[in-house]
Protein backbone atom coordinates (compact mmCIF):
# COMPACT_ATOMS: atom_id res chain seq x y z
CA UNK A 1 4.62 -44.62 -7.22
CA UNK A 2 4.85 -41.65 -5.96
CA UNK A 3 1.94 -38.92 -6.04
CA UNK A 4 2.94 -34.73 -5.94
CA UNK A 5 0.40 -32.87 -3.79
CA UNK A 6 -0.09 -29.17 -4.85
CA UNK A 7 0.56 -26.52 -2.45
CA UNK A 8 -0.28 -23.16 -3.22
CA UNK A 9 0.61 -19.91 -2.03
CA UNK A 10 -0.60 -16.62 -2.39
CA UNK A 11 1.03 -13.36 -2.15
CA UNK A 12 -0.15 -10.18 -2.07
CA UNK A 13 2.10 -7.25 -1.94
CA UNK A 14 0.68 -3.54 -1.43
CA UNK A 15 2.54 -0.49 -1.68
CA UNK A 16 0.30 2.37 -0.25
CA UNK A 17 0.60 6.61 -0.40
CA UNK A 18 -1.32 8.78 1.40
CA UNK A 19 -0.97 12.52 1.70
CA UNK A 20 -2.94 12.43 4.99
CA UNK A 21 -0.88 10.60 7.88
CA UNK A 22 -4.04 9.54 9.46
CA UNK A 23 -5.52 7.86 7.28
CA UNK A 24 -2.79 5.54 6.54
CA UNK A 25 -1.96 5.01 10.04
CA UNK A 26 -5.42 4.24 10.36
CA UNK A 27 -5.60 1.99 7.57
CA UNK A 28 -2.50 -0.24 9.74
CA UNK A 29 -4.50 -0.94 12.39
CA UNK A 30 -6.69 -3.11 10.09
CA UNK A 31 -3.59 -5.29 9.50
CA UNK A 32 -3.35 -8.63 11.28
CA UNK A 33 -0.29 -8.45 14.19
CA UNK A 34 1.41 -11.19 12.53
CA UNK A 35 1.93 -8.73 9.43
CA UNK A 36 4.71 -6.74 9.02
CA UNK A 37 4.27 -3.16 7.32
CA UNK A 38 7.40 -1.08 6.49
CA UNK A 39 7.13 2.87 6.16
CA UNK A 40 8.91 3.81 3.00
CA UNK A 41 10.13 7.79 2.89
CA UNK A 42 8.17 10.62 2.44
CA UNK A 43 8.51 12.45 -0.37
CA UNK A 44 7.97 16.48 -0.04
CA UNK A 45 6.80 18.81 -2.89
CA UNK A 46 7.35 22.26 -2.20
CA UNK A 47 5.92 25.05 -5.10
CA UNK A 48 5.64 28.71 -5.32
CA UNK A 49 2.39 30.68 -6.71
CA UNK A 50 2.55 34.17 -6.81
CA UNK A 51 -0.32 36.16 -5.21
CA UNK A 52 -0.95 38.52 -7.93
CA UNK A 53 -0.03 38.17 -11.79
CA UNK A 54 -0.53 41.37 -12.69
CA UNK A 55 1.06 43.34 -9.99
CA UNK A 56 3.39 42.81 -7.25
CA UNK A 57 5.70 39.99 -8.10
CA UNK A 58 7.09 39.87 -4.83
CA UNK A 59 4.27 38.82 -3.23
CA UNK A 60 4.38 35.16 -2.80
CA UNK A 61 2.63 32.07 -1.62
CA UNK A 62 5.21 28.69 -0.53
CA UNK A 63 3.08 25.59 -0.11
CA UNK A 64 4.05 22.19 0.38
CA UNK A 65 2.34 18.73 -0.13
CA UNK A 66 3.92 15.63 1.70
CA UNK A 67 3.37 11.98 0.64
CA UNK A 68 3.95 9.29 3.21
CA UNK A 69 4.37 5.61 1.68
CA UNK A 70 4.17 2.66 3.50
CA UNK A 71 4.48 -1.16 1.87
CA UNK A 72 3.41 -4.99 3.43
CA UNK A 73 3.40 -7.96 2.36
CA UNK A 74 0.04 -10.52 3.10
CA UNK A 75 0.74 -14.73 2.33
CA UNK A 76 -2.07 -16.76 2.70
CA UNK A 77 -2.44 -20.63 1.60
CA UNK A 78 -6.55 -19.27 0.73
CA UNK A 79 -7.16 -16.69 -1.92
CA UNK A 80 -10.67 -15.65 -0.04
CA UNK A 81 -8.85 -14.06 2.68
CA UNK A 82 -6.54 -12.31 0.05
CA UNK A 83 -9.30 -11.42 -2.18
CA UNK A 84 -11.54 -10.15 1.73
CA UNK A 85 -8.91 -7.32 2.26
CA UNK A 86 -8.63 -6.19 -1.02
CA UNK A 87 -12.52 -5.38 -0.60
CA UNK A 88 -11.51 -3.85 2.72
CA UNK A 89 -8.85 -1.48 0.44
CA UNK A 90 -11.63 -0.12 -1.51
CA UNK A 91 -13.41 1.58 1.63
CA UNK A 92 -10.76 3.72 2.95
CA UNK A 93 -10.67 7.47 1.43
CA UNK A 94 -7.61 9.25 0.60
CA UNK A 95 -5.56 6.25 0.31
CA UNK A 96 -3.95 5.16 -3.03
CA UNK A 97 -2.94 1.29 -4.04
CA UNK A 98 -1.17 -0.62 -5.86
CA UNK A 99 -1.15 -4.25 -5.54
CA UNK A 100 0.63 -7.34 -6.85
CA UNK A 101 -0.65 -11.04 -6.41
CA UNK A 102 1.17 -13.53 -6.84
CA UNK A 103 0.57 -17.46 -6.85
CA UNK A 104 3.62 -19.70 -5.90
CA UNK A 105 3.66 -23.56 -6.54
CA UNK A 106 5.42 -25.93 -3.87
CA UNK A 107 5.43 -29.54 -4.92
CA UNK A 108 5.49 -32.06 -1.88
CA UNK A 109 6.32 -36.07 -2.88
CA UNK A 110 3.96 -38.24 -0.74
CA UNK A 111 4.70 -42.03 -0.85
């Protein structure tokens, strides 16, 4: 007879955004070495505000706000370590998440 021995494995996946670059780079030094983080692009929003309503209209202000992005990837055969860095995430200011776990099943025979 032969017995199936659960493995599982979790995976969290994080997509991060930032508007300050070091914050975020800061935030990827707390990753492990064995992890690999990719930087996504940076998105750019440029707007116009003029200085006065009222009067001269063309008298304008350009400003610009830049979002960097950056997404990884963390498997683990333990949730505690999974669920330790997400307590790590909630710390770091001016740094948005969003993150995904999943649980994967691999069933090994043993005779």
């Amino acid at each position: 007879m032969t017995q199936y021995k659960k493995n599982i494995k979790y995976i969290c996946k994080v997509w991060s955004v930032s508007t300050d670059f070091k914050s975020l780079n800061s935030f990827l030094l707390l990753l492990p070495f064995s992890l690999s983080s990719t930087g996504l692009s940076t998105r750019i929003k440029r707007f116009t505000l003029l200085r006065s309503p009222l009067g001269n209209k063309a008298s304008k202000d350009q400003f610009e706000r830049r979002e960097y992005r950056s997404y990884f990837i963390i498997k683990s055969k333990s949730p505690s370590k999974i669920l330790a860095f997400i307590g790590i995430l909630r710390y770091l200011n001016g740094v948005k998440f969003k993150v995904v776990l999943e649980e994967n099943n691999i069933n090994k025979a043993q005779i």
